[in-house]
PDB file of N, CA and C in Angstrom:
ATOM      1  N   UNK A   1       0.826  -1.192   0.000  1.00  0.00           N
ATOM      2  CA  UNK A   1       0.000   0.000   0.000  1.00  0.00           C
ATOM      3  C   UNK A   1       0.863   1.245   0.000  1.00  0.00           C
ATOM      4  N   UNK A   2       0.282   2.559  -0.536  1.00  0.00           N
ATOM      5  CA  UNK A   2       0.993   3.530  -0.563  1.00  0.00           C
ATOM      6  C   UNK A   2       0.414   5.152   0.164  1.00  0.00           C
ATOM      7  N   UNK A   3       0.574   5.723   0.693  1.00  0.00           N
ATOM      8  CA  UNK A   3       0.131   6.419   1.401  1.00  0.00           C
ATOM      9  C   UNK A   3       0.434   8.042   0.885  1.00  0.00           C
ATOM     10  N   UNK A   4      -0.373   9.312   0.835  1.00  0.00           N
ATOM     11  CA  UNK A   4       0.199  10.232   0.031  1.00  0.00           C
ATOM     12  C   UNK A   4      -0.545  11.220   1.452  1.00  0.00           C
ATOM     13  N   UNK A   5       0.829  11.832   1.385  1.00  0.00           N
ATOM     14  CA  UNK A   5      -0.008  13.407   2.277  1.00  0.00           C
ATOM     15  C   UNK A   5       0.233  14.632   2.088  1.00  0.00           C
ATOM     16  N   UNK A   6      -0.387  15.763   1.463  1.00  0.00           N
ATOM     17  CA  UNK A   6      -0.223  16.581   1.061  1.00  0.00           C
ATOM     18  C   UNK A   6      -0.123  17.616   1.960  1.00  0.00           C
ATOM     19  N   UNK A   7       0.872  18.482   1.870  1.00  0.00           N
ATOM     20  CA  UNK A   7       0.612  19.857   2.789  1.00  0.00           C
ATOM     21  C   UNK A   7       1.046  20.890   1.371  1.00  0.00           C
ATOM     22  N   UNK A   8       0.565  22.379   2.221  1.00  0.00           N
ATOM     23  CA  UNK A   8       1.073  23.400   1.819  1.00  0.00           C
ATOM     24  C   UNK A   8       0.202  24.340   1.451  1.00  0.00           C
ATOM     25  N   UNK A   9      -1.294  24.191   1.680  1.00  0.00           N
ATOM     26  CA  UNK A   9      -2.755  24.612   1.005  1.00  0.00           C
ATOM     27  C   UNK A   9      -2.624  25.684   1.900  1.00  0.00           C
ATOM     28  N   UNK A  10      -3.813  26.944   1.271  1.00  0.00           N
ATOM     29  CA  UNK A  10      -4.314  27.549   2.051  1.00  0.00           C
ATOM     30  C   UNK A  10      -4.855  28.868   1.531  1.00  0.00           C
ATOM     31  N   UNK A  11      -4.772  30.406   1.688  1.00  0.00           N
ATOM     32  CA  UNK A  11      -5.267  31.155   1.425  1.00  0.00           C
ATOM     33  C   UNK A  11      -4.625  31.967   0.936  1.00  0.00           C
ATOM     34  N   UNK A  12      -4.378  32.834  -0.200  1.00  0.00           N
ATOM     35  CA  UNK A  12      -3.334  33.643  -0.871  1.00  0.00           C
ATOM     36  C   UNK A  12      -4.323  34.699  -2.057  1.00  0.00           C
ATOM     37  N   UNK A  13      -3.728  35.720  -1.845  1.00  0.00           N
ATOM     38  CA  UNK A  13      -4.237  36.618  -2.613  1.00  0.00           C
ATOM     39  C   UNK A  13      -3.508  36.846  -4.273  1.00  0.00           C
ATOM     40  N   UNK A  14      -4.402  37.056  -5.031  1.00  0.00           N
ATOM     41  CA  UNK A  14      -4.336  36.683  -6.858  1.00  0.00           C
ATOM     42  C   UNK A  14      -3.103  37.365  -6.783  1.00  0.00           C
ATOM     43  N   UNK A  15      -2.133  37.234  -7.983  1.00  0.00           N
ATOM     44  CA  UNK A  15      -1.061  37.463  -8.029  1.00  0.00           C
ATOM     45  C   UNK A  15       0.308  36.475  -7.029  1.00  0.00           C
ATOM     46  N   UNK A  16      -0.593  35.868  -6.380  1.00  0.00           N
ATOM     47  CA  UNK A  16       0.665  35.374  -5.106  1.00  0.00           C
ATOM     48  C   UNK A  16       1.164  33.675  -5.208  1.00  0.00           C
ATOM     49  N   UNK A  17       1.542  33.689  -4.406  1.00  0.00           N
ATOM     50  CA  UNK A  17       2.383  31.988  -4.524  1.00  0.00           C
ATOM     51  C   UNK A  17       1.877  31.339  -3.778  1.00  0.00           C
ATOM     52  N   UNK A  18       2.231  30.062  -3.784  1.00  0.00           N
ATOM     53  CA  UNK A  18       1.659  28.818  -2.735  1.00  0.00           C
ATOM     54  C   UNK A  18       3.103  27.451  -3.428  1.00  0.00           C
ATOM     55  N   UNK A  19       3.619  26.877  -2.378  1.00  0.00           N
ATOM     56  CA  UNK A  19       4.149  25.396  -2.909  1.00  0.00           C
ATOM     57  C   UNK A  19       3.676  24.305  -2.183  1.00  0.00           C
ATOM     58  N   UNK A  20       2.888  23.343  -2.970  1.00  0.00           N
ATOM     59  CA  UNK A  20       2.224  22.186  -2.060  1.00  0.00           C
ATOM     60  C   UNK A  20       3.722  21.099  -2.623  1.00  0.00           C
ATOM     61  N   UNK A  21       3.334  20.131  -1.331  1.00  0.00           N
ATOM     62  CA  UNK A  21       4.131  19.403  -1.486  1.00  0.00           C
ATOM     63  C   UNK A  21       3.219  17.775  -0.324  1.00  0.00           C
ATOM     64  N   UNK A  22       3.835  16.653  -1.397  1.00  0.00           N
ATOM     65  CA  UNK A  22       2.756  15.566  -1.327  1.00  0.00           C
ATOM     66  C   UNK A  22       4.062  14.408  -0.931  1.00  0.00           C
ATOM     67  N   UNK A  23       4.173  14.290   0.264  1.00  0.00           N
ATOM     68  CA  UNK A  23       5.221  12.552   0.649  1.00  0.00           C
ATOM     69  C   UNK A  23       4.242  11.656   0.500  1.00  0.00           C
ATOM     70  N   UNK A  24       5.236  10.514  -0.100  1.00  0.00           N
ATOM     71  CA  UNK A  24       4.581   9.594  -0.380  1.00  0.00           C
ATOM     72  C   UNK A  24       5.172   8.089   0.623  1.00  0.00           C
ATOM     73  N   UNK A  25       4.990   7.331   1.301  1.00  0.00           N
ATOM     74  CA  UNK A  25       5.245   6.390   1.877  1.00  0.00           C
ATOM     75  C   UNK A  25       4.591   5.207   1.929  1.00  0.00           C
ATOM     76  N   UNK A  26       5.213   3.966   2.195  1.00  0.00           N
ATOM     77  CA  UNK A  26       4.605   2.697   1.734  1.00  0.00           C
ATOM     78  C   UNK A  26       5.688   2.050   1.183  1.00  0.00           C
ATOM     79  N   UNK A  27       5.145   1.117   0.295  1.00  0.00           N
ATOM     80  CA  UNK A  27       5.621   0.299  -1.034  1.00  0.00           C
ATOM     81  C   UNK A  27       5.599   0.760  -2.100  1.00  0.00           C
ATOM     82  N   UNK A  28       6.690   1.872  -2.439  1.00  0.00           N
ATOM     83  CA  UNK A  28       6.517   2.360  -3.850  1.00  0.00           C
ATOM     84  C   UNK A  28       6.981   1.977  -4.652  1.00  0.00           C
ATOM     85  N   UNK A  29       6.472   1.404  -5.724  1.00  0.00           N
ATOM     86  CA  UNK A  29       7.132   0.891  -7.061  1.00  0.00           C
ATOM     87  C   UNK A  29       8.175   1.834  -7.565  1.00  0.00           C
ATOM     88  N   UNK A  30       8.981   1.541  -8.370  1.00  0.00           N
ATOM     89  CA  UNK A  30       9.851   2.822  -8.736  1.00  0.00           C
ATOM     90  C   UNK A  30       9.245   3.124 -10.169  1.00  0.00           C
ATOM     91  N   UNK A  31       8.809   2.608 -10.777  1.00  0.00           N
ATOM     92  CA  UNK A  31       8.113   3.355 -12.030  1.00  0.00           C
ATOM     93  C   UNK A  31       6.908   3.845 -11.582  1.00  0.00           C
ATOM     94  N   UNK A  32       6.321   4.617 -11.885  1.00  0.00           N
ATOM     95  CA  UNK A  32       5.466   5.781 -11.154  1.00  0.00           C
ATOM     96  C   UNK A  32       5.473   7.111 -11.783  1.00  0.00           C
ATOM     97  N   UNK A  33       3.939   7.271 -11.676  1.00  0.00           N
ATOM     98  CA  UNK A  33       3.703   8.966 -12.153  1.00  0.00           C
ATOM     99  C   UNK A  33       3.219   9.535 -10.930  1.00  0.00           C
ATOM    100  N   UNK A  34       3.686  10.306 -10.605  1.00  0.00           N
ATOM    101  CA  UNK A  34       3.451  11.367  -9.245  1.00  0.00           C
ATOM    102  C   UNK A  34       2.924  12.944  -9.549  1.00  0.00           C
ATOM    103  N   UNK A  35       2.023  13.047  -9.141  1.00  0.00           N
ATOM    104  CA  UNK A  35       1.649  14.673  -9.303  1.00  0.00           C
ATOM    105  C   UNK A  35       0.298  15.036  -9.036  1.00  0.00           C
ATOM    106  N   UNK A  36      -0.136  16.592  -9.592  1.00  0.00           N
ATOM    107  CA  UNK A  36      -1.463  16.812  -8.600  1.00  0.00           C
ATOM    108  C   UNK A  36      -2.591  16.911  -9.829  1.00  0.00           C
ATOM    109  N   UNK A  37      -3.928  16.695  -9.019  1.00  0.00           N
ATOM    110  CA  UNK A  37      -5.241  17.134  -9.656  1.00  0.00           C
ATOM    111  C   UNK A  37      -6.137  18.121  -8.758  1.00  0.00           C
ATOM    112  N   UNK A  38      -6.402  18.794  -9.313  1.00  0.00           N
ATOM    113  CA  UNK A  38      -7.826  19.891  -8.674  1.00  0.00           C
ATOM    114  C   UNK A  38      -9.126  19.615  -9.029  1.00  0.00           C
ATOM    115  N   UNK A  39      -9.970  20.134  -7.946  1.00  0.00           N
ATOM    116  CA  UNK A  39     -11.240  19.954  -8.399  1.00  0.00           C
ATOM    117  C   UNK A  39     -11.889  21.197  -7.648  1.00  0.00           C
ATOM    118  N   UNK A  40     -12.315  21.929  -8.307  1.00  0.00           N
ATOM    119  CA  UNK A  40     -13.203  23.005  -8.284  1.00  0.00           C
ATOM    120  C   UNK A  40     -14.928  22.786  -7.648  1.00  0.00           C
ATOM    121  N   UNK A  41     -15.069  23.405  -6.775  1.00  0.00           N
ATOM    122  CA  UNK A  41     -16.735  23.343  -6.962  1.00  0.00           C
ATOM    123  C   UNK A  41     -17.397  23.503  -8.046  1.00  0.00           C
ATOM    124  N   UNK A  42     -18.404  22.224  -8.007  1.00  0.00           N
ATOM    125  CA  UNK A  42     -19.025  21.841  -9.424  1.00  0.00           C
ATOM    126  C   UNK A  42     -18.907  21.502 -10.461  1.00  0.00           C
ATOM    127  N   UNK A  43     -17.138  21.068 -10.159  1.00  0.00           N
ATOM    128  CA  UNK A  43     -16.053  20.796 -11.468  1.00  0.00           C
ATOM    129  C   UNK A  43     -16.050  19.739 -11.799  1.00  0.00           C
ATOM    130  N   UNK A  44     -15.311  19.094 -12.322  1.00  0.00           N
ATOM    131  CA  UNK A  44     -14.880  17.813 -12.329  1.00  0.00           C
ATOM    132  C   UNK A  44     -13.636  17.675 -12.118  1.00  0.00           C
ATOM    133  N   UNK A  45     -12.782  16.366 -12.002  1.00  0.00           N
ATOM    134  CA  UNK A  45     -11.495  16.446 -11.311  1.00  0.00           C
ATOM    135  C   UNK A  45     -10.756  16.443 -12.516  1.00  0.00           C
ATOM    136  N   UNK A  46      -9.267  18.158 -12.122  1.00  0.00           N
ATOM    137  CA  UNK A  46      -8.589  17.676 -13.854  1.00  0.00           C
ATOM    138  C   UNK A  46      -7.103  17.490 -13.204  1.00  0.00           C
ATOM    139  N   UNK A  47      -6.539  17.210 -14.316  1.00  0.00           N
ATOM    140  CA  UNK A  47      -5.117  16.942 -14.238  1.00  0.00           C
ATOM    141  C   UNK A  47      -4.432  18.225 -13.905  1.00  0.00           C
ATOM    142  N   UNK A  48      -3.685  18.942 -13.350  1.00  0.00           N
ATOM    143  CA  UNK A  48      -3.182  20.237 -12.956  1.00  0.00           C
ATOM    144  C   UNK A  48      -1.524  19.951 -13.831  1.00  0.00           C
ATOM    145  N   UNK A  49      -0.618  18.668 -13.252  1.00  0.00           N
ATOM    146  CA  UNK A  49       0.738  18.878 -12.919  1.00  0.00           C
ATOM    147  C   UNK A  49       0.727  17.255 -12.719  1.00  0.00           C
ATOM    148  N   UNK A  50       2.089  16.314 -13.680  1.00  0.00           N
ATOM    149  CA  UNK A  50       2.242  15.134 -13.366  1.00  0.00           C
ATOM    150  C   UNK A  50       3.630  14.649 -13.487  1.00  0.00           C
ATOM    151  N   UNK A  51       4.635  14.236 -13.249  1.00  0.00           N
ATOM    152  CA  UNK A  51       5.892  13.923 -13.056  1.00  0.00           C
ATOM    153  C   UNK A  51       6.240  12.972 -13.456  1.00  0.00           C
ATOM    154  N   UNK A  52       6.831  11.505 -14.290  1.00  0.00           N
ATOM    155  CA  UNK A  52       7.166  10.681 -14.043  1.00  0.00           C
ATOM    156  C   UNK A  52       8.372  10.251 -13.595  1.00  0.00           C
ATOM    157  N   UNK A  53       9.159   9.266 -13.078  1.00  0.00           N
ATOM    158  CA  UNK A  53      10.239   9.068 -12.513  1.00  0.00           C
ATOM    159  C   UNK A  53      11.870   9.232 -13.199  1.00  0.00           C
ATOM    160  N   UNK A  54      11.114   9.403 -14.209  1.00  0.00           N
ATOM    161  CA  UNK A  54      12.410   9.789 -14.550  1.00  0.00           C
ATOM    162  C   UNK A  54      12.575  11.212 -15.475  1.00  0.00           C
ATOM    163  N   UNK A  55      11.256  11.810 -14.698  1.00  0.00           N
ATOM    164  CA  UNK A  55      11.241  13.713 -15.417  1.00  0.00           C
ATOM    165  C   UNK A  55      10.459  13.963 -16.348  1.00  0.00           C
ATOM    166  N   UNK A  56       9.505  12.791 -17.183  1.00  0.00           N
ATOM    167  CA  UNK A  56       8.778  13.492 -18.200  1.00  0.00           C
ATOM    168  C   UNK A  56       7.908  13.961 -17.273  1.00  0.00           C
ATOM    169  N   UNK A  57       7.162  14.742 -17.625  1.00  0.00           N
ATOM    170  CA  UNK A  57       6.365  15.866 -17.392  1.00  0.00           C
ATOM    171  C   UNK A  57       4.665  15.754 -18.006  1.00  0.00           C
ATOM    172  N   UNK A  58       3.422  16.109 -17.231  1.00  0.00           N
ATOM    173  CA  UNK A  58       2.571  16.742 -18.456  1.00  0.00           C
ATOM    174  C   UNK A  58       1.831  17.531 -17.377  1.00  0.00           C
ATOM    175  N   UNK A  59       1.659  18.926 -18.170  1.00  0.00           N
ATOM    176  CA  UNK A  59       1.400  19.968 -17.426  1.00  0.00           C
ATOM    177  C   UNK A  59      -0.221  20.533 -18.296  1.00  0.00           C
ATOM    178  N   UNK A  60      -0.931  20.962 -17.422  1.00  0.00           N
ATOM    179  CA  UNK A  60      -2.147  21.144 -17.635  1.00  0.00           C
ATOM    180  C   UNK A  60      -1.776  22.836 -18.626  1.00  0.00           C
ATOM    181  N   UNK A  61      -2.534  22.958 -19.882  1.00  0.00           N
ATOM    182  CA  UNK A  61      -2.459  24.082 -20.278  1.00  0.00           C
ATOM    183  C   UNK A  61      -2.634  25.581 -20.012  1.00  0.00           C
ATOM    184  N   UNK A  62      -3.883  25.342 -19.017  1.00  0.00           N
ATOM    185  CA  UNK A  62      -3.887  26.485 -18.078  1.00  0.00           C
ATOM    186  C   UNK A  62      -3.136  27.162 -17.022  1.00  0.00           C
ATOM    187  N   UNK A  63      -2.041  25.975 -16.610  1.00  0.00           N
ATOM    188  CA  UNK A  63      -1.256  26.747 -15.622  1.00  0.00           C
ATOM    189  C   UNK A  63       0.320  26.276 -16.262  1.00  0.00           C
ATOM    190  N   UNK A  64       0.522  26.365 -17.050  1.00  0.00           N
ATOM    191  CA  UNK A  64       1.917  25.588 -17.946  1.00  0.00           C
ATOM    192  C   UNK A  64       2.754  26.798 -17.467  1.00  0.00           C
ATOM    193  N   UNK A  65       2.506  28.005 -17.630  1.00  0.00           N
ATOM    194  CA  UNK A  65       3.765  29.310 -17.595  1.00  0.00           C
ATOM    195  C   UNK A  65       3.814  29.422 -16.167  1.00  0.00           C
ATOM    196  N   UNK A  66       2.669  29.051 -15.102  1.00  0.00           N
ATOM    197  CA  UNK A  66       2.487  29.475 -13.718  1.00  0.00           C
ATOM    198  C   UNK A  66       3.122  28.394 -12.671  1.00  0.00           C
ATOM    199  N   UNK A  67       2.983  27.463 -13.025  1.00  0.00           N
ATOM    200  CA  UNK A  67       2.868  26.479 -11.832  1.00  0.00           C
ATOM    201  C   UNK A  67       4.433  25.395 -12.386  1.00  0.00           C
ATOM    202  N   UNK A  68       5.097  24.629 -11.448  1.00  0.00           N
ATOM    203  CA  UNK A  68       6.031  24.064 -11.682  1.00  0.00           C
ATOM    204  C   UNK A  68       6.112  23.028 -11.158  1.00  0.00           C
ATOM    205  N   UNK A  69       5.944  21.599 -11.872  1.00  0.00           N
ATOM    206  CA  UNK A  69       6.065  20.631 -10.604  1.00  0.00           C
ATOM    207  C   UNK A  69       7.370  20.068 -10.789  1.00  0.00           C
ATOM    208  N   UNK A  70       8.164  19.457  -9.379  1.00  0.00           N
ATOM    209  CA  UNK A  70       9.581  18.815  -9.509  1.00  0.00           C
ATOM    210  C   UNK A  70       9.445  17.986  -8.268  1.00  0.00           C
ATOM    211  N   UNK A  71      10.038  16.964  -8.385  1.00  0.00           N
ATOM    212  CA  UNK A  71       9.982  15.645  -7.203  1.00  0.00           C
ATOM    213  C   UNK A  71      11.624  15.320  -6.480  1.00  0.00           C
ATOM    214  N   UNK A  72      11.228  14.865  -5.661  1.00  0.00           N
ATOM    215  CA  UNK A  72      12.934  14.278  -4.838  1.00  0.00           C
ATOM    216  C   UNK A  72      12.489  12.773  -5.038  1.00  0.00           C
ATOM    217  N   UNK A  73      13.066  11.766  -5.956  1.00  0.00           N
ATOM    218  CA  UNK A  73      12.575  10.494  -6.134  1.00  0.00           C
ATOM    219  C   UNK A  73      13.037   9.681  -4.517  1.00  0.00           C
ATOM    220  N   UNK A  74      14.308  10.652  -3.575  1.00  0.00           N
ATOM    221  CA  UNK A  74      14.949   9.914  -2.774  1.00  0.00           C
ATOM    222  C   UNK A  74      14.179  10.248  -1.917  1.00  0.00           C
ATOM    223  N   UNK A  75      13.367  11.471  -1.745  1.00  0.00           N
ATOM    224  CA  UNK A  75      12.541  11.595  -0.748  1.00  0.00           C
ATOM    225  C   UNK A  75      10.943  10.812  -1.016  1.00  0.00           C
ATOM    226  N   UNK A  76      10.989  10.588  -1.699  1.00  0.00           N
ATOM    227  CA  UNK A  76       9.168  10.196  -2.867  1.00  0.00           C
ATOM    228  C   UNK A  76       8.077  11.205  -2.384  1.00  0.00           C
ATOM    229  N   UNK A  77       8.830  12.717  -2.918  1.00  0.00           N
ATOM    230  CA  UNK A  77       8.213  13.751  -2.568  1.00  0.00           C
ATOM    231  C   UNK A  77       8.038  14.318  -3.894  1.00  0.00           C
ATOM    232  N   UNK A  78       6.509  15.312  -4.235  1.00  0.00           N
ATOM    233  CA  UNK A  78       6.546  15.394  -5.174  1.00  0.00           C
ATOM    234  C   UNK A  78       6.082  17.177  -4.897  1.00  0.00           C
ATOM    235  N   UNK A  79       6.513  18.170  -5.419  1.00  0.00           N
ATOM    236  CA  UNK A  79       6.096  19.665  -5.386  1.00  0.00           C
ATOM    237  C   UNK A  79       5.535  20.054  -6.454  1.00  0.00           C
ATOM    238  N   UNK A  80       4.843  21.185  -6.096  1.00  0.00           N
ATOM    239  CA  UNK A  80       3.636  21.855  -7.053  1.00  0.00           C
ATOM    240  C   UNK A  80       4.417  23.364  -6.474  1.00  0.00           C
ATOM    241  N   UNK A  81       5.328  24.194  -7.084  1.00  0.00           N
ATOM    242  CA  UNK A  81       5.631  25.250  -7.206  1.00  0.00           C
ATOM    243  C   UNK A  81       3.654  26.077  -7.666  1.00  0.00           C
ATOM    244  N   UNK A  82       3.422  27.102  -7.347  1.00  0.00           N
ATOM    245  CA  UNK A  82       2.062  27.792  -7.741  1.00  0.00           C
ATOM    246  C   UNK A  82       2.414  29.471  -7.849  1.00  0.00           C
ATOM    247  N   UNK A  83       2.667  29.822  -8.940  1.00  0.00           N
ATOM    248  CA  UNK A  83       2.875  31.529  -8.902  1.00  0.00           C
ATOM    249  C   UNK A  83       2.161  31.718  -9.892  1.00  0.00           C
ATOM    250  N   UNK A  84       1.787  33.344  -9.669  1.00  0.00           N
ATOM    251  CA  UNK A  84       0.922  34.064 -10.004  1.00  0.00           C
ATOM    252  C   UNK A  84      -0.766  33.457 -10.332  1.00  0.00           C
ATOM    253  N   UNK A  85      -0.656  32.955  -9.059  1.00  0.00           N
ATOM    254  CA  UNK A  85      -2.164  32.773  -8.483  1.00  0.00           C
ATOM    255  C   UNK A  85      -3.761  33.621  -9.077  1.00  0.00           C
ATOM    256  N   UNK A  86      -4.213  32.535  -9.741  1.00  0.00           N
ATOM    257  CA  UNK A  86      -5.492  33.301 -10.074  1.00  0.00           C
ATOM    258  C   UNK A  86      -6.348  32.588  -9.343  1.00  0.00           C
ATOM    259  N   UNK A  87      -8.181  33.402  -8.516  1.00  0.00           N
ATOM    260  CA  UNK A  87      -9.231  33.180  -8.414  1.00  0.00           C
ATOM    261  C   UNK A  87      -9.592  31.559  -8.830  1.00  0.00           C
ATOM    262  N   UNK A  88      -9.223  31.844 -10.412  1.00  0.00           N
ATOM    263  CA  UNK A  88     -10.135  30.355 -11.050  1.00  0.00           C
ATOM    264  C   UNK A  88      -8.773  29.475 -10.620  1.00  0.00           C
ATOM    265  N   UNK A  89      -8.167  29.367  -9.775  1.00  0.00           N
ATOM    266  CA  UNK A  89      -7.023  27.965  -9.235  1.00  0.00           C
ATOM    267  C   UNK A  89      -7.692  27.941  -8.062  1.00  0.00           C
ATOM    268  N   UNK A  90      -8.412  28.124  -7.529  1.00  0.00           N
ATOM    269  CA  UNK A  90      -9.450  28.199  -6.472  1.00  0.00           C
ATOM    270  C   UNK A  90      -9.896  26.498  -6.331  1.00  0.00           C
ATOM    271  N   UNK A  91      -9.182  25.969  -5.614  1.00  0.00           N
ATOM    272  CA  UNK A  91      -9.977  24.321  -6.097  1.00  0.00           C
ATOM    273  C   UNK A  91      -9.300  23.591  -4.611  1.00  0.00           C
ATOM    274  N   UNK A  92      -9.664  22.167  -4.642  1.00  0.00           N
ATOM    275  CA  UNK A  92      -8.492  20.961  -3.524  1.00  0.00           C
ATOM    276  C   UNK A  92      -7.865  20.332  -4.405  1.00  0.00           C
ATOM    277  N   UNK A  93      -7.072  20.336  -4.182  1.00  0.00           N
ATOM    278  CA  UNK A  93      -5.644  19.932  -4.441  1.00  0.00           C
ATOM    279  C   UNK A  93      -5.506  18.686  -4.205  1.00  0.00           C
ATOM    280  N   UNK A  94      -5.567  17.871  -5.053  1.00  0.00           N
ATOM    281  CA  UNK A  94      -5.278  16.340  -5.016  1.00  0.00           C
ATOM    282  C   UNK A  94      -3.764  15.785  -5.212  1.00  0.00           C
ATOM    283  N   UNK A  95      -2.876  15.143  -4.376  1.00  0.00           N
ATOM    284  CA  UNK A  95      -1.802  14.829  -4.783  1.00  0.00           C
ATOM    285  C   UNK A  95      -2.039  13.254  -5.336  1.00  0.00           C
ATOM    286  N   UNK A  96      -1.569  12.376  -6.713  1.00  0.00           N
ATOM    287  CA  UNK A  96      -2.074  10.998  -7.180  1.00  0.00           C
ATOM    288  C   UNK A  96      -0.479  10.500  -6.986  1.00  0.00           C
ATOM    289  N   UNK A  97      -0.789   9.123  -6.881  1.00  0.00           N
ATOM    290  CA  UNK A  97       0.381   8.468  -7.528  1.00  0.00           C
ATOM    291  C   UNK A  97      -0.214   7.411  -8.111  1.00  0.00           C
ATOM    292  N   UNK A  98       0.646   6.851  -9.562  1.00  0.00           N
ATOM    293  CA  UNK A  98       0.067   6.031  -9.997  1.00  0.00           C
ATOM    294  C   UNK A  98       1.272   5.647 -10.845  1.00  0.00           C
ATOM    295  N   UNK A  99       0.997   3.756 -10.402  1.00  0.00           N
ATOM    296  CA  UNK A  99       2.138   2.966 -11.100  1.00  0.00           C
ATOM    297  C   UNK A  99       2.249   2.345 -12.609  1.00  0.00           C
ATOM    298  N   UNK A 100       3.118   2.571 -13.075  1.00  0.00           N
ATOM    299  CA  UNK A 100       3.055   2.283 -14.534  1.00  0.00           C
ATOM    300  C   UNK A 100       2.930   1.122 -14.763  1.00  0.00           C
ATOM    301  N   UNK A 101       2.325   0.835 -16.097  1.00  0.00           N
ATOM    302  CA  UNK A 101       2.147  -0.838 -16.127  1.00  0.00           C
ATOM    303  C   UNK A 101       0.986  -1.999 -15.287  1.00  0.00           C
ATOM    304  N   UNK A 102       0.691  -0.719 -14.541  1.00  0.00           N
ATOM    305  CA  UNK A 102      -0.569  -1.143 -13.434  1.00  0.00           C
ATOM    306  C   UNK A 102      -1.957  -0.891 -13.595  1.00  0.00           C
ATOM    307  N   UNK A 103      -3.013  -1.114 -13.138  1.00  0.00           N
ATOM    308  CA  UNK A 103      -4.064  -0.377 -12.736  1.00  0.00           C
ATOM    309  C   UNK A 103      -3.932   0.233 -11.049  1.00  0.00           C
ATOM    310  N   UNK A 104      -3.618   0.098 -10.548  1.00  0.00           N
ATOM    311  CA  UNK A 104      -2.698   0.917  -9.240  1.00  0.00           C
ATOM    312  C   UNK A 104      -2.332   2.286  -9.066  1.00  0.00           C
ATOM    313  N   UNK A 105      -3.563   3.169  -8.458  1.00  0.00           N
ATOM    314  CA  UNK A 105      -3.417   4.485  -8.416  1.00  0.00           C
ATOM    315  C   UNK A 105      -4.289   4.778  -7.121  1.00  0.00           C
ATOM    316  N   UNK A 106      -3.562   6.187  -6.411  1.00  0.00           N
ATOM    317  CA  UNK A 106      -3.692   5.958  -4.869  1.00  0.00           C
ATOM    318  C   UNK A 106      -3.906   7.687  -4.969  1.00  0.00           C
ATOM    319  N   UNK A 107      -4.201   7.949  -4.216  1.00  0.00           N
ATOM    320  CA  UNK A 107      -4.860   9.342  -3.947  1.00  0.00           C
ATOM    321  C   UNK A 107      -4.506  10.099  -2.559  1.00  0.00           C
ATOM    322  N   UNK A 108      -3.999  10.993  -2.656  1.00  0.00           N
ATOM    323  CA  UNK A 108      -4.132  12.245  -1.260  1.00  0.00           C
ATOM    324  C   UNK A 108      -5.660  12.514  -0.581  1.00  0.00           C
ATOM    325  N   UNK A 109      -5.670  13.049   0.617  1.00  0.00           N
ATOM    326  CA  UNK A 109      -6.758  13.725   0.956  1.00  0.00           C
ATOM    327  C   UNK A 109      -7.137  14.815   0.446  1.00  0.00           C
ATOM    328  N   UNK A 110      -6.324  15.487  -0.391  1.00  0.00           N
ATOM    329  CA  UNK A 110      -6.454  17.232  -0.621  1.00  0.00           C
ATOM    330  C   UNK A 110      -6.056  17.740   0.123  1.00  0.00           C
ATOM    331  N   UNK A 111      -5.594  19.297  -0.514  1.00  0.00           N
ATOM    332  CA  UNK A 111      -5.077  20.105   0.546  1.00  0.00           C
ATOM    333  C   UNK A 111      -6.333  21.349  -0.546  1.00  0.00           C
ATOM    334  N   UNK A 112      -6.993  22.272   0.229  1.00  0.00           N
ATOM    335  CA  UNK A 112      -7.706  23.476  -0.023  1.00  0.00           C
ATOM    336  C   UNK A 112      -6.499  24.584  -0.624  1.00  0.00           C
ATOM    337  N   UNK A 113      -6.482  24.716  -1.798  1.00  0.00           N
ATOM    338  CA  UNK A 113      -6.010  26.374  -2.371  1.00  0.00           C
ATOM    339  C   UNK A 113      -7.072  27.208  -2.920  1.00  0.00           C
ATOM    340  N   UNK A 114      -7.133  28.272  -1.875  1.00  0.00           N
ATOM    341  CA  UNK A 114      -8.256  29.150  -1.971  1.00  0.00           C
ATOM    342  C   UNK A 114      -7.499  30.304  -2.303  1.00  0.00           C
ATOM    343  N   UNK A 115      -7.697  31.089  -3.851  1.00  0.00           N
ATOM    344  CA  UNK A 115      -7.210  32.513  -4.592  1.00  0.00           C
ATOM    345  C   UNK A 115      -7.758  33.227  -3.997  1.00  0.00           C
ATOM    346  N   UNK A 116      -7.829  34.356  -3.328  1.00  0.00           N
ATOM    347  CA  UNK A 116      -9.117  35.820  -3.265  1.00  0.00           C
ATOM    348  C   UNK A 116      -8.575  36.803  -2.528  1.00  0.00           C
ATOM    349  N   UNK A 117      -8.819  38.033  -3.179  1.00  0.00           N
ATOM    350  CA  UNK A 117      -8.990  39.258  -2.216  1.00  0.00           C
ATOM    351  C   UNK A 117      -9.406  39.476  -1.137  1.00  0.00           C
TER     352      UNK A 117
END
């Protein structure tokens, strides 16, 4: 089993920063995609930011210039850099991991990133 806990959520005004960051502990396979999803009220859940283990990347189009994700594979930590914060990033913050080659995908509790004046 694999266990994911996210910190770093919280309240920040548009224009501003936030870095979540999601440890992961357990039995981790070493092939693995690590990274986050949001879900908005009334949304549906999207892909934000995803990592794989050895650096490919796929980054949601809406926050591609804003947001940065990068992992410590030695820590099985995975970060969500967040600048220049807009309103509509207003969502919970899902940290996933999910093993390649598997049907095996494990989920965070969320962490709340709330944008506003």
């Amino acid at each position: 089993q694999v266990q994911l806990v996210e910190s770093g959520g919280g309240l920040v005004q548009p224009g501003g920063s936030l870095r979540l960051s999601c440890a992961a502990s357990g039995s981790i396979p070493r092939f693995n995609v690590m990274g986050w999803h949001r879900q908005a009220p009334g949304k549906q859940r999207e892909l934000v930011a995803v990592m794989a283990n050895n650096g490919n990347t796929d980054v949601a189009d809406s926050v591609k210039d804003r947001f940065t994700i990068f992992r410590d594979n030695g820590k099985n930590t995975v970060y969500l850099q967040m600048n220049s914060l807009k309103p509509e990033d207003t969502a919970v913050y899902y940290c996933n991991l999910r093993v390649l080659g598997t049907t095996s995908n494990y989920w965070g509790r969320g962490t709340q990133v709330t944008v506003s004046s």
